[in-house]
Each structure stands twice: as structure tokens, then as C-alpha cells.
N, C-alpha and C. Protein backbone atom coordinates (compact mmCIF):
# COMPACT_ATOMS: atom_id res chain seq x y z
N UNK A 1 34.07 103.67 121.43
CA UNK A 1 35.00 103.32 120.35
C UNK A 1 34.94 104.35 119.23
N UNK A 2 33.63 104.71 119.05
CA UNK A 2 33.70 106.06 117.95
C UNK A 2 34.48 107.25 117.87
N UNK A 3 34.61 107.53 118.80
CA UNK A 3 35.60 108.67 119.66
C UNK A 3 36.80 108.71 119.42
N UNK A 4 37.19 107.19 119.48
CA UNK A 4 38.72 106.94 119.69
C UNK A 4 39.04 105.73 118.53
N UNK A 5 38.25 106.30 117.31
CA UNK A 5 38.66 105.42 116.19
C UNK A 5 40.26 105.75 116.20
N UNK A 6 40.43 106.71 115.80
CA UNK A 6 41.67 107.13 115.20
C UNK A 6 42.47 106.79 115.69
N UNK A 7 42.56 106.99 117.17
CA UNK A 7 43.71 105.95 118.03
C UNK A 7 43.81 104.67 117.88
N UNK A 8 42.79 103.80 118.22
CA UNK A 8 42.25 102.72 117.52
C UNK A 8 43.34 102.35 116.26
N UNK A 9 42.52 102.88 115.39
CA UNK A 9 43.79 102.56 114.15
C UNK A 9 45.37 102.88 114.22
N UNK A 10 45.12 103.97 114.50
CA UNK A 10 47.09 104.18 114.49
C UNK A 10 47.67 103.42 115.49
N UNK A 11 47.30 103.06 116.63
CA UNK A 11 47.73 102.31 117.48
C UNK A 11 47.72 101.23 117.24
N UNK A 12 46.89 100.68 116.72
CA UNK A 12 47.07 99.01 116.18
C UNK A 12 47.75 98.81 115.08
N UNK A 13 47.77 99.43 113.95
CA UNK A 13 48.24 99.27 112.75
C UNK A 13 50.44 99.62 113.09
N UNK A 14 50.51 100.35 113.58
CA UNK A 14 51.87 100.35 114.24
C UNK A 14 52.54 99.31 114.99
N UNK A 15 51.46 99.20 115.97
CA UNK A 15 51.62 97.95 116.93
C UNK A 15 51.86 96.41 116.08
N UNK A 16 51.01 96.02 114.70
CA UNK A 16 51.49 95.25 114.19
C UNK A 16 52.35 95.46 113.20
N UNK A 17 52.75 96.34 112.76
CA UNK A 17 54.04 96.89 111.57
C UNK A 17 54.95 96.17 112.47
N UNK A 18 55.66 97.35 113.70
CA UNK A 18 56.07 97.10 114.79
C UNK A 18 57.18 95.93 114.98
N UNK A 19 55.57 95.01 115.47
CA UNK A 19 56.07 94.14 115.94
C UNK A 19 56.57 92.97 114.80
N UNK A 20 55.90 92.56 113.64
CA UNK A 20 55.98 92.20 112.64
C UNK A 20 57.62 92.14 112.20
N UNK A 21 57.73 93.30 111.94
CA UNK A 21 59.14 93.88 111.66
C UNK A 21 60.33 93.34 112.86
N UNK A 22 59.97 93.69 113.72
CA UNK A 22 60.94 92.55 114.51
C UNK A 22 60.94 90.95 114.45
N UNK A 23 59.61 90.91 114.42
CA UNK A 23 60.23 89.19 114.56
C UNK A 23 60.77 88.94 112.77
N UNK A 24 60.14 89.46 111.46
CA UNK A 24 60.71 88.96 110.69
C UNK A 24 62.63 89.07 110.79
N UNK A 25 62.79 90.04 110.74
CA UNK A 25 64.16 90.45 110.95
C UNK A 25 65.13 89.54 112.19
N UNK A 26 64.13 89.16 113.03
CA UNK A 26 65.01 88.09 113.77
C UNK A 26 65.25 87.12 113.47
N UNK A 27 63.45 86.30 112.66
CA UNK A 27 63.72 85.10 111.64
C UNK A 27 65.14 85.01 110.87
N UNK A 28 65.41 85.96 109.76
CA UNK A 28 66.10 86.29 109.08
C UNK A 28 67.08 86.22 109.64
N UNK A 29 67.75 86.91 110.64
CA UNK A 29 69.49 87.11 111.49
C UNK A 29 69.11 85.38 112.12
N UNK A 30 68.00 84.85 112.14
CA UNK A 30 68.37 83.33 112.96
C UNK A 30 68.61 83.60 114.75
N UNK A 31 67.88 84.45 115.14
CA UNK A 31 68.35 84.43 116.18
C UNK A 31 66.90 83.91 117.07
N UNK A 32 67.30 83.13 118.03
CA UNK A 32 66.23 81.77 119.01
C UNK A 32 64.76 82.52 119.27
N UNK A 33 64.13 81.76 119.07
CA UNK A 33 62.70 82.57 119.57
C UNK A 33 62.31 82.95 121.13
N UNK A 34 62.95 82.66 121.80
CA UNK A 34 63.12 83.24 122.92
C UNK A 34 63.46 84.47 123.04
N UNK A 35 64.77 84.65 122.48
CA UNK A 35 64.84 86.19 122.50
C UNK A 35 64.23 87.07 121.66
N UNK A 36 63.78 86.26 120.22
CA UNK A 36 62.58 87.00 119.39
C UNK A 36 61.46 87.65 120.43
N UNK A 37 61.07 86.95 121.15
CA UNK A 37 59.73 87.07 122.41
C UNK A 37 60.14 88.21 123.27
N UNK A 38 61.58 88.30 123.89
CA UNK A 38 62.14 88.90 125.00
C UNK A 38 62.04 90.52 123.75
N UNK A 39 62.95 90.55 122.69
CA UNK A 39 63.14 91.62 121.31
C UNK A 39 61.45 92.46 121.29
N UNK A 40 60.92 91.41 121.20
CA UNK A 40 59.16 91.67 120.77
C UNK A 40 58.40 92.41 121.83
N UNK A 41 58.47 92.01 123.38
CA UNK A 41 57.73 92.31 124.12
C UNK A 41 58.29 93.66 124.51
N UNK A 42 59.42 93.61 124.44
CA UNK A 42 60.63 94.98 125.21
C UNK A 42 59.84 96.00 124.46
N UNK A 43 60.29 95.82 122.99
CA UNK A 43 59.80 97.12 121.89
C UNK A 43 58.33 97.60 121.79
N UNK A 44 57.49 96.61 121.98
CA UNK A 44 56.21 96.69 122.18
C UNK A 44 55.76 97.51 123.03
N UNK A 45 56.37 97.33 124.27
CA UNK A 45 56.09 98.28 125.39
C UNK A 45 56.59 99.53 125.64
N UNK A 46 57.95 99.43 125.09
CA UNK A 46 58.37 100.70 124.85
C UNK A 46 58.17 101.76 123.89
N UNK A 47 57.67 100.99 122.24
CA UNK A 47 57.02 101.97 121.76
C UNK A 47 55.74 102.05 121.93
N UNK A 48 54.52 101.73 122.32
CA UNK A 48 53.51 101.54 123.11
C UNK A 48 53.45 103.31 123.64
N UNK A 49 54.65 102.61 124.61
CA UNK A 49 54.19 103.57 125.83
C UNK A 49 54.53 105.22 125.20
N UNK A 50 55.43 105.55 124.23
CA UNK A 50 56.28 106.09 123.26
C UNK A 50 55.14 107.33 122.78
N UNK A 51 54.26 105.90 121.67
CA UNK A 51 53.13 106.05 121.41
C UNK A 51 52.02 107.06 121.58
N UNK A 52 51.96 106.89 123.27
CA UNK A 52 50.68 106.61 123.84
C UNK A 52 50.71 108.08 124.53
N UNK A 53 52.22 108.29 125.15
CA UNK A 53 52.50 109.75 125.61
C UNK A 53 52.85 110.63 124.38
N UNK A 54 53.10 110.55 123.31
CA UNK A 54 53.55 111.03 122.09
C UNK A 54 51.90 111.42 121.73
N UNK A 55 51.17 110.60 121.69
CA UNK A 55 49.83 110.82 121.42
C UNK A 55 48.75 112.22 122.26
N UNK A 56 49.18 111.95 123.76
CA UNK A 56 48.90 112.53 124.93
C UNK A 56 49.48 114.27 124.73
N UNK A 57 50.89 113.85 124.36
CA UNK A 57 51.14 115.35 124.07
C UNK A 57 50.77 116.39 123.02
N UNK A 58 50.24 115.25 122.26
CA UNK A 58 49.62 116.10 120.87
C UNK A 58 48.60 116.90 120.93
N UNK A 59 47.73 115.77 121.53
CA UNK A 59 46.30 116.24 121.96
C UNK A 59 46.50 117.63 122.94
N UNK A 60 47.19 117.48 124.06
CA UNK A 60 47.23 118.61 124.79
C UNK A 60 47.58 119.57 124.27
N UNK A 61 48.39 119.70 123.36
CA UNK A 61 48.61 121.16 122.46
C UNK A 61 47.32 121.32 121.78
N UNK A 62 46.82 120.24 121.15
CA UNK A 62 45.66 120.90 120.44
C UNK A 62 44.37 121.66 121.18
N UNK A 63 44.49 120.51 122.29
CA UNK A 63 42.99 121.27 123.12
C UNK A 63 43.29 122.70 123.26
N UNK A 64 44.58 122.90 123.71
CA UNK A 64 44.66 124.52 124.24
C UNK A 64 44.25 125.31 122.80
N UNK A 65 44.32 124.40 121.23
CA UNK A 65 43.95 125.77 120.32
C UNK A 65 42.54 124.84 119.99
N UNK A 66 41.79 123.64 120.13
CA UNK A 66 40.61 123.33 119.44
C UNK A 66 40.45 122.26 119.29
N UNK A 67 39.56 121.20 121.04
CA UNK A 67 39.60 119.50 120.47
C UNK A 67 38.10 119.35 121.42
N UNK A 68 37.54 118.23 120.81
CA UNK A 68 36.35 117.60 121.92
C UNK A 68 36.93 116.68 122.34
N UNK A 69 37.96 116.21 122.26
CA UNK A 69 38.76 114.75 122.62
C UNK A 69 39.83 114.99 123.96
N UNK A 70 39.68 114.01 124.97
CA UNK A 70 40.18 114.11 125.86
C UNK A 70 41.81 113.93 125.64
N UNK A 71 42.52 114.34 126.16
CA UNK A 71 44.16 113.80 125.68
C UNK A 71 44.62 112.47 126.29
N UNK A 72 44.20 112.87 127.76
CA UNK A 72 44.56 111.57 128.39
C UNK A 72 44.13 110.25 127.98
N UNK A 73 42.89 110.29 127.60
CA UNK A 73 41.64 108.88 127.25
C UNK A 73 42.98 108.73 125.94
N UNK A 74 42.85 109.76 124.78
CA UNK A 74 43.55 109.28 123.80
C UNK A 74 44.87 109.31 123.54
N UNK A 75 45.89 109.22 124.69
CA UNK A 75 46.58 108.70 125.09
C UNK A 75 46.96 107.22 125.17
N UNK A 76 45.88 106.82 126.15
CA UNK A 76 45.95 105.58 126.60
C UNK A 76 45.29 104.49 125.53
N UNK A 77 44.45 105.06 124.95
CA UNK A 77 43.73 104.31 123.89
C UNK A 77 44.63 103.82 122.80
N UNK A 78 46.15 104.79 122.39
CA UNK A 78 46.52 104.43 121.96
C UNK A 78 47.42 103.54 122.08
N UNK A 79 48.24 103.88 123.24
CA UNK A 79 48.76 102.47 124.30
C UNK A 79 48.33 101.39 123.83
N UNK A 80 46.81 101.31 124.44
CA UNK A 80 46.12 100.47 124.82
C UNK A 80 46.17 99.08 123.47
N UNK A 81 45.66 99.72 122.59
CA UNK A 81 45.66 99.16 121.10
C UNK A 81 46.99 99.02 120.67
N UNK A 82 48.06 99.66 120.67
CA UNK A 82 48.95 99.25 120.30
C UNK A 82 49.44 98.14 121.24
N UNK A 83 49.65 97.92 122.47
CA UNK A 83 50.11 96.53 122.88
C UNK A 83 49.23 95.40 122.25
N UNK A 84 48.12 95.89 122.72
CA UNK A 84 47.39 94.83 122.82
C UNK A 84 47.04 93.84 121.33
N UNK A 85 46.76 94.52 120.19
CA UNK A 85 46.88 94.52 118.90
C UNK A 85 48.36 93.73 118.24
N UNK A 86 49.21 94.86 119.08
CA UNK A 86 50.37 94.40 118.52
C UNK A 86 51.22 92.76 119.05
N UNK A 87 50.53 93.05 120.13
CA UNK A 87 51.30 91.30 120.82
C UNK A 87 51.03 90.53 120.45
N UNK A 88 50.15 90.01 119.32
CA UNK A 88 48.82 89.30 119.03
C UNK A 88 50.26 88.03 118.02
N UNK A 89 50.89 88.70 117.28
CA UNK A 89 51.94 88.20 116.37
C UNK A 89 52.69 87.45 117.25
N UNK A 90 53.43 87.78 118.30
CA UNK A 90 54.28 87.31 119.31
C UNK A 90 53.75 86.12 119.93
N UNK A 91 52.42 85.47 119.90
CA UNK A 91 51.81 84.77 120.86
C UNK A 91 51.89 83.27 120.27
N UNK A 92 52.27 83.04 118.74
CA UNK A 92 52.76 81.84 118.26
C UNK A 92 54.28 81.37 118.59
N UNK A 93 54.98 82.80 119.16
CA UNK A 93 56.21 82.31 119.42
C UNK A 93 56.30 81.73 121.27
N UNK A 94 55.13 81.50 121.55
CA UNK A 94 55.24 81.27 123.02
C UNK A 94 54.63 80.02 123.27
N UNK A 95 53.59 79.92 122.23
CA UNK A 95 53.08 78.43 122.30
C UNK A 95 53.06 77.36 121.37
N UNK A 96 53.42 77.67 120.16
CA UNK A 96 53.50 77.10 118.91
C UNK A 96 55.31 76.34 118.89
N UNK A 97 55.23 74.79 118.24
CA UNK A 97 56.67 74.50 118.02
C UNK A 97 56.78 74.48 116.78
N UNK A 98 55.39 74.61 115.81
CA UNK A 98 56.05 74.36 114.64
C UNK A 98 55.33 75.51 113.73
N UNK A 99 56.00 75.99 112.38
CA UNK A 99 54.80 77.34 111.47
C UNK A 99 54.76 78.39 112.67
N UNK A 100 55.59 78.58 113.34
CA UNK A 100 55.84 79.99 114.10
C UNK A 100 55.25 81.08 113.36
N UNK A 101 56.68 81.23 112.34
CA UNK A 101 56.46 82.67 111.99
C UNK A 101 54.99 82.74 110.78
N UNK A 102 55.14 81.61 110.01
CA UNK A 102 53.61 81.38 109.20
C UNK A 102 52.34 81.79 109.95
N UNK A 103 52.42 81.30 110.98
CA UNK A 103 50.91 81.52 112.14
C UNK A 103 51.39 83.14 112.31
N UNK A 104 52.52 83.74 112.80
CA UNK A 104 52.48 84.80 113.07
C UNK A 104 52.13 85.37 111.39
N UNK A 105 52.40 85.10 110.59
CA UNK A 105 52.22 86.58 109.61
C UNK A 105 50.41 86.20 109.20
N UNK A 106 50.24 85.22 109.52
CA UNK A 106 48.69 84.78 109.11
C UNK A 106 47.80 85.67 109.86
N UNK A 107 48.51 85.67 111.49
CA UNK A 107 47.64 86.58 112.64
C UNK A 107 47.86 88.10 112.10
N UNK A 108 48.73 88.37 111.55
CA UNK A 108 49.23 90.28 111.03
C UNK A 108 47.92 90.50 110.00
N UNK A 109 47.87 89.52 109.50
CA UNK A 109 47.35 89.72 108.00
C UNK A 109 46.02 89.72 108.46
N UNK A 110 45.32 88.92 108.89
CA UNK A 110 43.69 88.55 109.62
C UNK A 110 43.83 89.88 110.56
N UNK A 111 44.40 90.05 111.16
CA UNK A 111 44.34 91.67 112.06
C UNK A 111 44.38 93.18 111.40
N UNK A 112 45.33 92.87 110.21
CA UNK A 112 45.09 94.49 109.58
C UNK A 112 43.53 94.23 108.82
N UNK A 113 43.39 93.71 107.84
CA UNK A 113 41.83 93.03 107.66
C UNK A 113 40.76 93.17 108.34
N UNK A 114 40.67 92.68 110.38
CA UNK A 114 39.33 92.96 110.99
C UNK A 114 39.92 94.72 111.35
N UNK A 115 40.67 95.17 111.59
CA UNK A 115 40.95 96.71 111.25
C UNK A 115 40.57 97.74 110.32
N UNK A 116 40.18 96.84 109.26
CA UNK A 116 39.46 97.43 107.89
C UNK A 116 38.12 97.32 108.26
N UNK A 117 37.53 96.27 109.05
CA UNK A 117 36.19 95.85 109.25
C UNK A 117 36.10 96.77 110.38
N UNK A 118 36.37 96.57 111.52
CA UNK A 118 36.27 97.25 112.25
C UNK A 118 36.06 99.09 112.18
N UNK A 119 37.07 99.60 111.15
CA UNK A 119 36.92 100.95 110.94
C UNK A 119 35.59 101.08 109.42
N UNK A 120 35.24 100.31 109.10
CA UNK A 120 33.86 100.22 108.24
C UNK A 120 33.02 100.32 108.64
N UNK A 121 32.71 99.46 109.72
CA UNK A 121 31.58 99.02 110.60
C UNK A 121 31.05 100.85 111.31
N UNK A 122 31.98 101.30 111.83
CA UNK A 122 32.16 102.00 112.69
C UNK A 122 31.49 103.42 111.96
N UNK A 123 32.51 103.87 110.80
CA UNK A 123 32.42 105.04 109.52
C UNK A 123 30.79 104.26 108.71
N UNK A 124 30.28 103.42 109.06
CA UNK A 124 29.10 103.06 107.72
C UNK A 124 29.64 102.93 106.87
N UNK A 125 31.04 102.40 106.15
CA UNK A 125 31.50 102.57 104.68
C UNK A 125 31.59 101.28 104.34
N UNK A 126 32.35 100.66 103.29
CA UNK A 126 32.88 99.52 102.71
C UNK A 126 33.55 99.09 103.87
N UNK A 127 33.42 97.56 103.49
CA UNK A 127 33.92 96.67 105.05
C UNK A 127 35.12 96.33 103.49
N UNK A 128 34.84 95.66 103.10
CA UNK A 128 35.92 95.67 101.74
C UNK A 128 36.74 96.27 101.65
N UNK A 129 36.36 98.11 101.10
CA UNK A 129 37.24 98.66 100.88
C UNK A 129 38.86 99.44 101.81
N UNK A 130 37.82 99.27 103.28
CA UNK A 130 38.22 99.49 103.93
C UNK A 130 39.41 98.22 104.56
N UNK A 131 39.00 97.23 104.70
CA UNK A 131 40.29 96.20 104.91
C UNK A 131 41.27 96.28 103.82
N UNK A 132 41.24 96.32 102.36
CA UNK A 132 42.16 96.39 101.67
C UNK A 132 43.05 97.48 101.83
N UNK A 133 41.93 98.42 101.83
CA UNK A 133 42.87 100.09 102.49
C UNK A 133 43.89 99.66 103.64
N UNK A 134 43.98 99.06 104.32
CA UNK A 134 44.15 99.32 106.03
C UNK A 134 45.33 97.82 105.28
């Protein structure tokens, strides 16, 4: 995980912007949570994957001038975290009938937060400063 903080973060923190941003905006237009879910999962994966090769190609330019970091691993890492991170919002709209979107922005908010913890823990720094940052 030390390795691949950085993916780590950018991949998750996108992944819930992301996804966030869609479902509020669907709330808003009123359109059924079904297709909020169908809206959510599509984009997720597609910028995910977006992401993840966008990430892949970076790295490979850099190694050729100066990286210890694999491209492919941080590639996928960022994939990886961004679905996975990011679906986390979507998952009240699949089982929840009532405080949908409340449970979802509660889960955004508790996730950018252990993201702060998580990248504290990791750096030795402020678990504090670092969730408020993030």
C-alpha cells in the first residue's frame, strides 16, 4: 500500500467526487433510482477504467525518463480504488427504501475522512489533519 499511496488517493477521491456528482444531479433532475444505479455503475467503470489506463500511460512515459514504480501495478491500483471506493455511495441505492441519498452522502463523507486516516497512518502525519485535508 505504501507504494501505491498516490493511486490509492487519486483513485478513490475521484471515484467518490465521481460518483457523488452523479447521483446528486440525478436526485435533483428526479430521475428513478434505478437508473441513478444503471447512470452510477456505467460511469464508474468507464471512468475507472479511463483512470486506470490514463494512469498506466503516464507512468510509462515516466519510467522511460525516471520511476521505481511499476506502470502496470499503478495502473490497476488506480482502477482498482476508484471502483471500488467509488461504488461504495451507489450501494444505498440498491438496498435502502428510505434516506437513500442521506446514507449515500453520509458514506462520501465517512470515506473521504478514513482517506485522510488512511493516508496519515501510512505518511506518520496527522490523522486529523489529514482527513480534513482530503
Amino acid at each position: 500500500m505504501n507504494k501505491f499511496l498516490s493511486e490509492f488517493i487519486y483513485g478513490s477521491i475521484d471515484g467518490l467526487i465521481t460518483t457523488f456528482a452523479i447521483i446528486s444531479s440525478s436526485i435533483g433532475a428526479s430521475i428513478p433510482n434505478v437508473y441513478i444505479v444503471i447512470i452510477s455503475i456505467a460511469s464508474l467503470l468507464s471512468d475507472g477504467y479511463s483512470m486506470g489506463v490514463s494512469r498506466y500511460l503516464s507512468y510509462s512515459a515516466e519510467t522511460k525518463i525516471n520511476s521505481t514504480k511499476n506502470p502496470l501495478l499503478s495502473g490497476i491500483y488506480t482502477f482498482i480504488s476508484f471502483v471500488i471506493i467509488g461504488i461504495l455511495p451507489i450501494l444505498p441505492f440498491l438496498f435502502l427504501k428510505e434516506n437513500i441519498f442521506q446514507t449515500s452522502l453520509i458514506i462520501t463523507i465517512v470515506l473521504f475522512l478514513l482517506i485522510g486516516i488512511v493516508k496519515g497512518v501510512i505518511l506518520k502525519s496527522s490523522i486529523i489533519k489529514n482527513s480534513i485535508e482530503t
